[in-house]
C-alpha atoms as a PDB file:
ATOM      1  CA  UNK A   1     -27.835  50.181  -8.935  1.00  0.00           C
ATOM      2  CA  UNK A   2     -24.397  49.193  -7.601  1.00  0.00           C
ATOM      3  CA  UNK A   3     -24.452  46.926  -4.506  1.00  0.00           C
ATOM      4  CA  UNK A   4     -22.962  49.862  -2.489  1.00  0.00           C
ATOM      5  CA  UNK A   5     -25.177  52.558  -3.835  1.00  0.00           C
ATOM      6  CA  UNK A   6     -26.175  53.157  -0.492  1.00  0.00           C
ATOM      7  CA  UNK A   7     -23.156  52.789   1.826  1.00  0.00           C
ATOM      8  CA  UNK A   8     -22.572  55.964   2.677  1.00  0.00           C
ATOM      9  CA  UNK A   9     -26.032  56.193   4.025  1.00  0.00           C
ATOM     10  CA  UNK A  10     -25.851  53.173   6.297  1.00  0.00           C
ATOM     11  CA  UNK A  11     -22.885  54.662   7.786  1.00  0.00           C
ATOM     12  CA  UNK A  12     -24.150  58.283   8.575  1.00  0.00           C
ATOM     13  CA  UNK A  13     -27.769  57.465   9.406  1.00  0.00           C
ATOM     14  CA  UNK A  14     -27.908  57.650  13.761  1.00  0.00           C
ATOM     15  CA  UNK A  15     -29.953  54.981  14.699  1.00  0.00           C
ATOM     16  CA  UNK A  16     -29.867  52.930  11.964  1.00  0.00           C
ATOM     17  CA  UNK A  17     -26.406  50.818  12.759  1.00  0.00           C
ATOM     18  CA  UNK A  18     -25.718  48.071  15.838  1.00  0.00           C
ATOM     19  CA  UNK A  19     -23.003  46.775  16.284  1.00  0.00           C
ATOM     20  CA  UNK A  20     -22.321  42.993  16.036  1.00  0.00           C
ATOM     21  CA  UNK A  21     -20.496  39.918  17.509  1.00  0.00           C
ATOM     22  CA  UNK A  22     -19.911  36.353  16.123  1.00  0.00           C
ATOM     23  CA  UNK A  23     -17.973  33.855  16.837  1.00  0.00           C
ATOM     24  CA  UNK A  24     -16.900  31.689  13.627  1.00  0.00           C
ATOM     25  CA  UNK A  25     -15.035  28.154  13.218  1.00  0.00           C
ATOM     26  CA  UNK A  26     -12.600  27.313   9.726  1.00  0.00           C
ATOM     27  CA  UNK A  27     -10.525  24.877   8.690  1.00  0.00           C
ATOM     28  CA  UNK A  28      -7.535  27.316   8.263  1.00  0.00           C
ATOM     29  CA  UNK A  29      -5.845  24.783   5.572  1.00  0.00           C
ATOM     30  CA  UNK A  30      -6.981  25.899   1.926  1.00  0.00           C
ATOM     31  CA  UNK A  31      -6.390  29.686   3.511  1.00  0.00           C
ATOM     32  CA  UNK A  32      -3.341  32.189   3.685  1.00  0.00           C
ATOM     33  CA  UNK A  33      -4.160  33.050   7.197  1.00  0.00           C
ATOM     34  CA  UNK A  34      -6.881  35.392   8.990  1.00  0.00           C
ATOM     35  CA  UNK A  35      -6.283  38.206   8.017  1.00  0.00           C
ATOM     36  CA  UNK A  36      -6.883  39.717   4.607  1.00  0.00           C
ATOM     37  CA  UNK A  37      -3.937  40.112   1.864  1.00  0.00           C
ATOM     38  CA  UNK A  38      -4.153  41.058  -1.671  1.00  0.00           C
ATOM     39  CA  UNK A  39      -3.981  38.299  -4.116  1.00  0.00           C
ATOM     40  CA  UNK A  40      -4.575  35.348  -1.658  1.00  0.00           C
ATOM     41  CA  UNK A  41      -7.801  34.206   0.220  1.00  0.00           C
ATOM     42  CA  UNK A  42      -8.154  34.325   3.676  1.00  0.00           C
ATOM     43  CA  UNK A  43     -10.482  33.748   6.357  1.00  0.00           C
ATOM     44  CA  UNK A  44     -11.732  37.444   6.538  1.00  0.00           C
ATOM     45  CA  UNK A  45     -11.719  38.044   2.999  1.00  0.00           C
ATOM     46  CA  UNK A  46     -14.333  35.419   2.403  1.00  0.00           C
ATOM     47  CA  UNK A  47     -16.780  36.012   5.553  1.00  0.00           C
ATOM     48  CA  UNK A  48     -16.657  39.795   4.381  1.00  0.00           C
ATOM     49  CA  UNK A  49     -17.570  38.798   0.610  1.00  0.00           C
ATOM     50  CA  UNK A  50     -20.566  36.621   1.852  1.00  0.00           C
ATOM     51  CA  UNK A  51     -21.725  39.105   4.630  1.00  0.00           C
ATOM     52  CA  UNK A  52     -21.632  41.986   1.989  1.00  0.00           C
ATOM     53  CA  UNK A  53     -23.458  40.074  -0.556  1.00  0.00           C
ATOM     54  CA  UNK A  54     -26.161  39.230   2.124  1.00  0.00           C
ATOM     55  CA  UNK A  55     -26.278  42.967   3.853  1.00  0.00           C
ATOM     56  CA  UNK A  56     -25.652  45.013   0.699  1.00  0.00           C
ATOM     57  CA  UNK A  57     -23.340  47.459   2.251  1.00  0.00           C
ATOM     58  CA  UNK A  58     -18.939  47.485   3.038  1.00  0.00           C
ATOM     59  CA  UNK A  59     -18.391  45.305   5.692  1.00  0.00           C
ATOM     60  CA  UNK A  60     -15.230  45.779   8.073  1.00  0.00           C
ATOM     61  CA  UNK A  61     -14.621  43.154  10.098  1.00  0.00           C
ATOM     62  CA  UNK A  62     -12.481  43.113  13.428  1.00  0.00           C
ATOM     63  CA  UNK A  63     -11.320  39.698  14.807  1.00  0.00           C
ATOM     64  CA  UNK A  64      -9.691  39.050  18.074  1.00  0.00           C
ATOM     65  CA  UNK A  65      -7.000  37.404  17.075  1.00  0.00           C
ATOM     66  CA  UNK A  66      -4.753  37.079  13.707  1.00  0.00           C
ATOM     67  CA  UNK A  67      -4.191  33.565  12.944  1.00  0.00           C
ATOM     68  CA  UNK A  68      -1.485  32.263  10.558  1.00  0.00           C
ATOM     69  CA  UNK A  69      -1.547  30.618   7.621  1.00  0.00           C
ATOM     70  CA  UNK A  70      -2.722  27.257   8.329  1.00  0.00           C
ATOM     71  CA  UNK A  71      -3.687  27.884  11.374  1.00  0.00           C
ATOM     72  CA  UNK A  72      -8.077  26.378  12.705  1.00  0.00           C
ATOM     73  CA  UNK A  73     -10.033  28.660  14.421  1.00  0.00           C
ATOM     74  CA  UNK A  74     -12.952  27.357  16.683  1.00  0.00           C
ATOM     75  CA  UNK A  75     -13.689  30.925  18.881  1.00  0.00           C
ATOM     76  CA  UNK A  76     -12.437  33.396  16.664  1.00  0.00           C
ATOM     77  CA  UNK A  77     -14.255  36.360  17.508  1.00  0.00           C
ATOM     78  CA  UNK A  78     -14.986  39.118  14.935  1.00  0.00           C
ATOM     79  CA  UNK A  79     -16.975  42.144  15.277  1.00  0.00           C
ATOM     80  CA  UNK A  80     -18.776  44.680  12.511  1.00  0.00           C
ATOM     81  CA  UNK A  81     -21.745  46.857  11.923  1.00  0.00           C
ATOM     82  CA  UNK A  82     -25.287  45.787  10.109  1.00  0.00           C
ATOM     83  CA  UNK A  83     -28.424  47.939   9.943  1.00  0.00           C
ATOM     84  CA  UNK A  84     -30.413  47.298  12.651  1.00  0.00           C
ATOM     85  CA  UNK A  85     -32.979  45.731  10.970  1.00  0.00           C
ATOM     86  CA  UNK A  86     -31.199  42.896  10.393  1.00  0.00           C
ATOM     87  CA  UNK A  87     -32.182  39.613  10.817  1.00  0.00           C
ATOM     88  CA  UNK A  88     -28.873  38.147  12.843  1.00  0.00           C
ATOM     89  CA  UNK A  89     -30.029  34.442  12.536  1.00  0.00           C
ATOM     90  CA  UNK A  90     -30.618  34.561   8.499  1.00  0.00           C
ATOM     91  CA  UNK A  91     -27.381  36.239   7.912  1.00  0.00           C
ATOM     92  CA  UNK A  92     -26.020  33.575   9.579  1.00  0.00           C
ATOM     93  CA  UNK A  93     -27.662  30.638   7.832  1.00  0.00           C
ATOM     94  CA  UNK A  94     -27.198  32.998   4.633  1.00  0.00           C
ATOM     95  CA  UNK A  95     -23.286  33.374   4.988  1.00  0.00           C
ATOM     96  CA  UNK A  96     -22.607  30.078   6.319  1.00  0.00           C
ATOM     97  CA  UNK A  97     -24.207  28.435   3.486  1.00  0.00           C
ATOM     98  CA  UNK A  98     -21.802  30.732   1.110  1.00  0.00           C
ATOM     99  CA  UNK A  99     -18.480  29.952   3.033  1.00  0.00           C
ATOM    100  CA  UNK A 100     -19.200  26.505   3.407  1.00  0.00           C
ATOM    101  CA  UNK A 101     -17.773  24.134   4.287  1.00  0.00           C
ATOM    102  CA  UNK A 102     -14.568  25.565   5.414  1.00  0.00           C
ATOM    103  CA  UNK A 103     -15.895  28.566   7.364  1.00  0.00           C
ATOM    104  CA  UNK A 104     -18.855  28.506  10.005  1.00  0.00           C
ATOM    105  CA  UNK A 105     -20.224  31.822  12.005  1.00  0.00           C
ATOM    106  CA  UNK A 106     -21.159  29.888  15.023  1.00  0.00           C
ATOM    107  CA  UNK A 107     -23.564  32.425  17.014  1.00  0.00           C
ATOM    108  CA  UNK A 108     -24.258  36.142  16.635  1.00  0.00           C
ATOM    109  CA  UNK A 109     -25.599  38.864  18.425  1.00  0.00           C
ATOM    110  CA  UNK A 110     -25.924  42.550  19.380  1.00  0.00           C
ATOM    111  CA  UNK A 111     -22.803  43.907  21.360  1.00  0.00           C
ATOM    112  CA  UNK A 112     -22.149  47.104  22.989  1.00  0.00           C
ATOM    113  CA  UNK A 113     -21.912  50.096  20.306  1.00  0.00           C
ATOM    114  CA  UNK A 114     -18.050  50.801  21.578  1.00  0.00           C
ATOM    115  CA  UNK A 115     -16.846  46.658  21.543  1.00  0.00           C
ATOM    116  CA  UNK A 116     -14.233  45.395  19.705  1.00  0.00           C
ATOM    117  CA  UNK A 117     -13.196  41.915  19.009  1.00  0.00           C
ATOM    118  CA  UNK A 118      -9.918  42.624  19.303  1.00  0.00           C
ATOM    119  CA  UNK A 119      -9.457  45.124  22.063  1.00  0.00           C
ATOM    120  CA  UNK A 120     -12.320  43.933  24.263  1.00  0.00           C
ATOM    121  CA  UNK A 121     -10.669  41.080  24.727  1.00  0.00           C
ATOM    122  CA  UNK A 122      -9.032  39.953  28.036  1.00  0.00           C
ATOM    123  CA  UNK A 123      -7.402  36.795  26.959  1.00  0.00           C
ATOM    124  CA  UNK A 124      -7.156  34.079  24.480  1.00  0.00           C
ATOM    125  CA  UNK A 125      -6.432  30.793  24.496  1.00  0.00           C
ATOM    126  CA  UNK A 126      -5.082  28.127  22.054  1.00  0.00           C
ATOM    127  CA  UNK A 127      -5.268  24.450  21.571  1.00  0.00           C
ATOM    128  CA  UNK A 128      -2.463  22.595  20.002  1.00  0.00           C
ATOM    129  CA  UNK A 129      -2.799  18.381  18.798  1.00  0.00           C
ATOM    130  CA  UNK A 130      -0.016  16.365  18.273  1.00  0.00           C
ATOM    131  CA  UNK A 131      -0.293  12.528  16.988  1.00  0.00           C
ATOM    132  CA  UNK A 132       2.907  10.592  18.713  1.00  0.00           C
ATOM    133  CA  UNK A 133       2.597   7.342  16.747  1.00  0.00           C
ATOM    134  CA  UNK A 134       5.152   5.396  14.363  1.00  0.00           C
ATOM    135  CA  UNK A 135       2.556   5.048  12.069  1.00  0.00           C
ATOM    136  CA  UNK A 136       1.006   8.189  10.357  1.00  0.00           C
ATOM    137  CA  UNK A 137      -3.025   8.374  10.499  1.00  0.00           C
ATOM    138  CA  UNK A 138      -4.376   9.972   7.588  1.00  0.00           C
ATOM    139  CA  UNK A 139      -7.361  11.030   9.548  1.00  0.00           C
ATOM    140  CA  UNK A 140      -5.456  13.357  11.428  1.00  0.00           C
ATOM    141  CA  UNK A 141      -3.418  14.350   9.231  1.00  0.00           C
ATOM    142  CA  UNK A 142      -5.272  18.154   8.789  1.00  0.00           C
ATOM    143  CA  UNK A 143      -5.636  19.005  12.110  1.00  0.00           C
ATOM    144  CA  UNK A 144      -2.456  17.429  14.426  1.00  0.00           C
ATOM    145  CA  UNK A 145       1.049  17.242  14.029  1.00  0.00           C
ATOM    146  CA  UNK A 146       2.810  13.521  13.559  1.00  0.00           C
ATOM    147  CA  UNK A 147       5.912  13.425  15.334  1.00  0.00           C
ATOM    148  CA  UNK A 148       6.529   9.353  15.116  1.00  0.00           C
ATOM    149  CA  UNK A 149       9.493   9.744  17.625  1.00  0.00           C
ATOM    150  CA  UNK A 150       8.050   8.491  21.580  1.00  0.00           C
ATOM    151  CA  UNK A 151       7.797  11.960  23.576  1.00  0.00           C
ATOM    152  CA  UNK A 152       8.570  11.719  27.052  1.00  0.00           C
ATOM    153  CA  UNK A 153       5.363  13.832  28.487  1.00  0.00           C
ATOM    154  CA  UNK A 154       6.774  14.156  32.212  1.00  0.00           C
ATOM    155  CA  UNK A 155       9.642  16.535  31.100  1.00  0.00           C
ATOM    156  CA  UNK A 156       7.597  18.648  28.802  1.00  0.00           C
ATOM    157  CA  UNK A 157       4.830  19.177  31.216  1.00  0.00           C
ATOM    158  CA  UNK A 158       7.822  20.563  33.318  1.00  0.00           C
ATOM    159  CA  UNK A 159       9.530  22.972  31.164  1.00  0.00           C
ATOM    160  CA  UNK A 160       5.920  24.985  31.084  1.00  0.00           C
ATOM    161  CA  UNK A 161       6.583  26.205  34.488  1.00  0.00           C
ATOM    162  CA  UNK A 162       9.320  28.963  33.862  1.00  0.00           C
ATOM    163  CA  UNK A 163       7.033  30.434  30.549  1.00  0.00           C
ATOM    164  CA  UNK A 164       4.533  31.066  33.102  1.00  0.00           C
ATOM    165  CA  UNK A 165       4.311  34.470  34.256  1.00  0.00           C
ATOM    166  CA  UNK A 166       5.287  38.229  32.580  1.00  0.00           C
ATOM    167  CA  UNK A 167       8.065  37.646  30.315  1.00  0.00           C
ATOM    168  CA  UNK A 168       9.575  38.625  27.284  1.00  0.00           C
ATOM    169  CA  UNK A 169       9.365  36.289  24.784  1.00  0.00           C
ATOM    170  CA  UNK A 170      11.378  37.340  22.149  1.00  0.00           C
ATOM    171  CA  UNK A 171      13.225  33.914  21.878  1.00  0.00           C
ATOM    172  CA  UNK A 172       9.536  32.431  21.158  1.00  0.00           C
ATOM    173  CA  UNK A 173       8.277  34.556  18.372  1.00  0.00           C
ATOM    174  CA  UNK A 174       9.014  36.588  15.063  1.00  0.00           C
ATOM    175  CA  UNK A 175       9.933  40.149  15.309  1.00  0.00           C
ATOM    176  CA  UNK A 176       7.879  42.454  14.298  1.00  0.00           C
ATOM    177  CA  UNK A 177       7.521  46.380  13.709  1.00  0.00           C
ATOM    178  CA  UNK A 178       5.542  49.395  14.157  1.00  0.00           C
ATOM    179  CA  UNK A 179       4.481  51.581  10.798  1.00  0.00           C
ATOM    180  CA  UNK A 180       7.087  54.230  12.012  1.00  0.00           C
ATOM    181  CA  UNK A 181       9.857  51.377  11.782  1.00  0.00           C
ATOM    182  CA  UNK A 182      10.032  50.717  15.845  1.00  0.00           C
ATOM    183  CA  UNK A 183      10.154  47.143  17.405  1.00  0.00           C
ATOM    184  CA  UNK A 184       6.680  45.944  18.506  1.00  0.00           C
ATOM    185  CA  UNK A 185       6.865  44.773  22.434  1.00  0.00           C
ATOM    186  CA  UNK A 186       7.409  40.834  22.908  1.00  0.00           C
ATOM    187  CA  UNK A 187       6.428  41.056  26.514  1.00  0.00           C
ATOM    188  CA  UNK A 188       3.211  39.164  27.612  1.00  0.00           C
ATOM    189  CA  UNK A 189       1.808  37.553  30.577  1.00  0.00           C
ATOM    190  CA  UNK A 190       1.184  33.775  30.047  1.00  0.00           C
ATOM    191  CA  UNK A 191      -1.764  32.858  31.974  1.00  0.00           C
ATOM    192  CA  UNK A 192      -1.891  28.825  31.597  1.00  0.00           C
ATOM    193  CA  UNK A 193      -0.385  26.301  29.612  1.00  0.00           C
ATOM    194  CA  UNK A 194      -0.447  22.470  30.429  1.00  0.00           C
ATOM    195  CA  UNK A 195      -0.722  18.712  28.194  1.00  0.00           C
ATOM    196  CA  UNK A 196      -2.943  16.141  28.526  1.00  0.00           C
ATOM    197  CA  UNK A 197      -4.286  13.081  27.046  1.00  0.00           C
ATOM    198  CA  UNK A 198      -7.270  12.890  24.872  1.00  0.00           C
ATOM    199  CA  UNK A 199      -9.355   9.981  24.752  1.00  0.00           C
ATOM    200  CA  UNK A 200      -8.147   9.404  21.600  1.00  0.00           C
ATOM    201  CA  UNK A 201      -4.462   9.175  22.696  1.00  0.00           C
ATOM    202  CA  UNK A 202      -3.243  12.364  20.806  1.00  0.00           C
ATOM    203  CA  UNK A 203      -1.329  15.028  23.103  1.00  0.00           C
ATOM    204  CA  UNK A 204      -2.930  18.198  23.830  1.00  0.00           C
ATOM    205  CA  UNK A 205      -1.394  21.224  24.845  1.00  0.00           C
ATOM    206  CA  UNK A 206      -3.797  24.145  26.753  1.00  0.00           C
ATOM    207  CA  UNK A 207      -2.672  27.623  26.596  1.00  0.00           C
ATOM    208  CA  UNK A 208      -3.878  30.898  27.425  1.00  0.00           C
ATOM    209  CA  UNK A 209      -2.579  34.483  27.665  1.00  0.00           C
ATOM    210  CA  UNK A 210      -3.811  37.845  27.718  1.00  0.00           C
ATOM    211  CA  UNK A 211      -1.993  38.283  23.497  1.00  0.00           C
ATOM    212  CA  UNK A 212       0.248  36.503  21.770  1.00  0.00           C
ATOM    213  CA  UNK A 213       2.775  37.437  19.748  1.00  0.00           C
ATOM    214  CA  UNK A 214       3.301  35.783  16.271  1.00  0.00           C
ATOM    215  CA  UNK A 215       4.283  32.200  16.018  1.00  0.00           C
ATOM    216  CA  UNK A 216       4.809  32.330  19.606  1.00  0.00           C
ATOM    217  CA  UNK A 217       2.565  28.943  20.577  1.00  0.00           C
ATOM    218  CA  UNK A 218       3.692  27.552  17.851  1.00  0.00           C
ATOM    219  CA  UNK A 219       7.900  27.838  18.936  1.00  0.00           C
ATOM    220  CA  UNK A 220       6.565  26.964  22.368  1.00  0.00           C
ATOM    221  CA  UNK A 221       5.108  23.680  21.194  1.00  0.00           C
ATOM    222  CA  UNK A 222       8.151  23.243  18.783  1.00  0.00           C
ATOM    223  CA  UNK A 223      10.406  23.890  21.911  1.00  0.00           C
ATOM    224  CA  UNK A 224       8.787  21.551  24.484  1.00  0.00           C
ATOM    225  CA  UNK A 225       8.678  18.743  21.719  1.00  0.00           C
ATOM    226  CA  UNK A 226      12.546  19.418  21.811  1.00  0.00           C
ATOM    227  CA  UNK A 227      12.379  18.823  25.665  1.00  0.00           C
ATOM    228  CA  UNK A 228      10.580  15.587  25.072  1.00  0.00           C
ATOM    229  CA  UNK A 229      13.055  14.345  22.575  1.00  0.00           C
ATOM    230  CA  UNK A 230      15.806  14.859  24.937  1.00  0.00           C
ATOM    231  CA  UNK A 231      17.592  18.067  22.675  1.00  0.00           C
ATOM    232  CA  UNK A 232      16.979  20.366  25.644  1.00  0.00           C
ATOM    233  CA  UNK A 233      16.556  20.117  29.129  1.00  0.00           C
ATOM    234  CA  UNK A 234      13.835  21.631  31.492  1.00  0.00           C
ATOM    235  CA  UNK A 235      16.170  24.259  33.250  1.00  0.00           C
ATOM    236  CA  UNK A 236      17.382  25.314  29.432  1.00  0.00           C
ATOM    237  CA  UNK A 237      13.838  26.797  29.036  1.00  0.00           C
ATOM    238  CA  UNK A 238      14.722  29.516  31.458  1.00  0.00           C
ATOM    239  CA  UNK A 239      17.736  30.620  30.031  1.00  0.00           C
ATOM    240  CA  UNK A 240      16.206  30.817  27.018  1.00  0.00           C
ATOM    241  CA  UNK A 241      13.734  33.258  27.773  1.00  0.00           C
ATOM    242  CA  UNK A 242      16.901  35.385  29.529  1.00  0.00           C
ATOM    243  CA  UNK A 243      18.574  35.169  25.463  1.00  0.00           C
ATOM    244  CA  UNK A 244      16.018  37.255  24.036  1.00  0.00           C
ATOM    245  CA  UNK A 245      17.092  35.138  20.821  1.00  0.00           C
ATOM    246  CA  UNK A 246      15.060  33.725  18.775  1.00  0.00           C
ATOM    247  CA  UNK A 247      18.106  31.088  17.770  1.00  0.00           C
ATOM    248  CA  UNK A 248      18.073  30.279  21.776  1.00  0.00           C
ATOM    249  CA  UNK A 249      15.018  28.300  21.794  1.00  0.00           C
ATOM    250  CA  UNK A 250      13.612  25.095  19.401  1.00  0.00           C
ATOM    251  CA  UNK A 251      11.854  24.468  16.175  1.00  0.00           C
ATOM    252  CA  UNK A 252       8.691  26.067  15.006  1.00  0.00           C
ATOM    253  CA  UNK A 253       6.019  23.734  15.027  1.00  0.00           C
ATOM    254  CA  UNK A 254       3.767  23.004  11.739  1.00  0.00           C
ATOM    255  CA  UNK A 255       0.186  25.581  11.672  1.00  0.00           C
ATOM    256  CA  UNK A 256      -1.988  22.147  11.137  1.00  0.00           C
ATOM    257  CA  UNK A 257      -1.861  21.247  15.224  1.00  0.00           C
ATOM    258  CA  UNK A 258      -3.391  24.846  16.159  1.00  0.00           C
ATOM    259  CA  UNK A 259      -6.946  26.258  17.247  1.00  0.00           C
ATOM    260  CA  UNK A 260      -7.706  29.523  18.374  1.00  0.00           C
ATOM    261  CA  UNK A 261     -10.146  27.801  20.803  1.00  0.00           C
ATOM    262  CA  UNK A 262     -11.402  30.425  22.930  1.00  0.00           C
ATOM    263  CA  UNK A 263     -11.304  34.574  23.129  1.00  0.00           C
ATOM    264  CA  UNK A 264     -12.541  35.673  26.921  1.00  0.00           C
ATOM    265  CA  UNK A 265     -14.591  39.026  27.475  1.00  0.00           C
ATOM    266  CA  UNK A 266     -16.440  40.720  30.051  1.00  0.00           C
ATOM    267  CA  UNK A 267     -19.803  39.302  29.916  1.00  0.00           C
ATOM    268  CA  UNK A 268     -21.146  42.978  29.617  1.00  0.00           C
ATOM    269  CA  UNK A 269     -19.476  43.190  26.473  1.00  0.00           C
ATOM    270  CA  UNK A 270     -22.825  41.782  24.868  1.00  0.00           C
ATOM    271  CA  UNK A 271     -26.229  42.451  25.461  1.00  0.00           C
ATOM    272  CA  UNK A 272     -28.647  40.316  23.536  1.00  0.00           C
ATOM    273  CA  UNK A 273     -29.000  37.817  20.882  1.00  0.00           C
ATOM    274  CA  UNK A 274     -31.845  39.931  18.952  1.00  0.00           C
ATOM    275  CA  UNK A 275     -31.309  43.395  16.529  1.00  0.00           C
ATOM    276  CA  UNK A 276     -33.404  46.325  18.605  1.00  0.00           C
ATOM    277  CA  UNK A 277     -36.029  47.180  16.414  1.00  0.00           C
END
């Protein structure tokens, strides 16, 4: 008997599917990215191998957000349907033993039939690290950027101001297009974005919008590291969001310095931790 013998039976049996939520933690560095692609492994390719081995039925799994190549996640959110007699807490130890140690399904539970990681969601918020030290440290070398030139903080913390707010931010992010050829909207409403200093002395930027478009924290970060280094100035931040030009802002920072940290949702959007049986 194949492993799928009985898929189409799990998915046309009422009563016998719930719908799930996890949130799951990788190291996105020996991946190409969230999202699946032919030929390469990613982050959702090998959670859906391991959860179909465990379950025994064609997993499809929906994640909040898409991160890039390279990119850490610590509260991606994914969501997919198991047979309600599942037991949530040994798939978990089952699949995190298999995607070990680069992949981690932090918590599951039962969620609303109708949620959806990815259009549930009501914000999302990244972290991004960046080691400002002459000398490189080896230990950080995975999950911050080194950029051995001094940054002056005061400056950068400024230029966040104008991003703030409903704006298009086609100067901050790769164009992209529908299936039928048309020019995806680059307008989105940035919520909150601020650095600080860790205890450890790296720099850590905060931000959080209702989407993102792609590479768009990262040629934020690459911008305001410009405004630290003195290449722009704080009032050239605004103009650059009036360009609409990608050339008009600063560098793209390196995938290594950035978490999907967090993914907010109504609270209703889940209703226990336990399969109804």
């Amino acid at each position: 008997m194949s492993l799928f013998d009985d898929a189409t039976d799990f998915a046309e049996t009422p009563g016998t599917v719930v719908r799930v939520r996890a949130t799951v933690a990788y190291d996105g560095s020996p991946f190409h990215g969230f999202a699946e692609n032919v030929g390469v492994t990613t982050v959702s390719g090998t959670l859906r191998e391991a959860a179909e081995k465990f379950l025994g039925h064609k997993v499809d799994i929906v994640c909040a957000g898409r991160t890039d190549r390279g990119v850490h996640g610590w509260g991606q959110v994914v969501s997919f349907d198991v047979r309600s007699t599942t037991d949530l807490g040994l798939f978990q130890k089952s699949v995190n033993m298999m995607c070990r140690p680069h992949i981690a399904v932090r918590d599951i539970s039962v969620a609303d039939s109708d949620f959806n990681a990815r259009f549930a969601a009501t914000s999302r918020s990244y972290r991004y690290r960046i080691y400002n030290g002459a000398i490189p440290n080896p230990f950080l070398v995975g999950s911050c950027w080194h950029v051995p030139k001094p940054l002056d903080l005061r400056p950068m913390r400024a230029a966040v101001t104008p991003l703030l707010g409903e704006h298009d931010f086609s100067s901050f992010c790769r164009k992209q297009t529908t299936a039928d050829g048309d020019i995806k909207s680059r307008v989105r409403r940035l919520l909150h974005a601020d650095w600080r200093i860790e205890e450890t002395g790296t720099l850590l930027f905060e931000i959080q919008a209702s989407s993102f478009c792609q590479q768009m924290v990262r040629a934020i970060v690459g911008t305001l590291v410009d405004v630290g280094h003195g290449k722009f100035h704080v009032a050239d931040v605004k103009a650059m969001l009036e360009a609409k030009d990608r050339r008009a802002a600063g560098q793209v920072a390196p995938p290594q310095g950035l978490t999907l940290w967090h993914v907010g949702y109504e609270e209703a959007a889940v209703t226990t931790n336990d399969p109804p049986v």
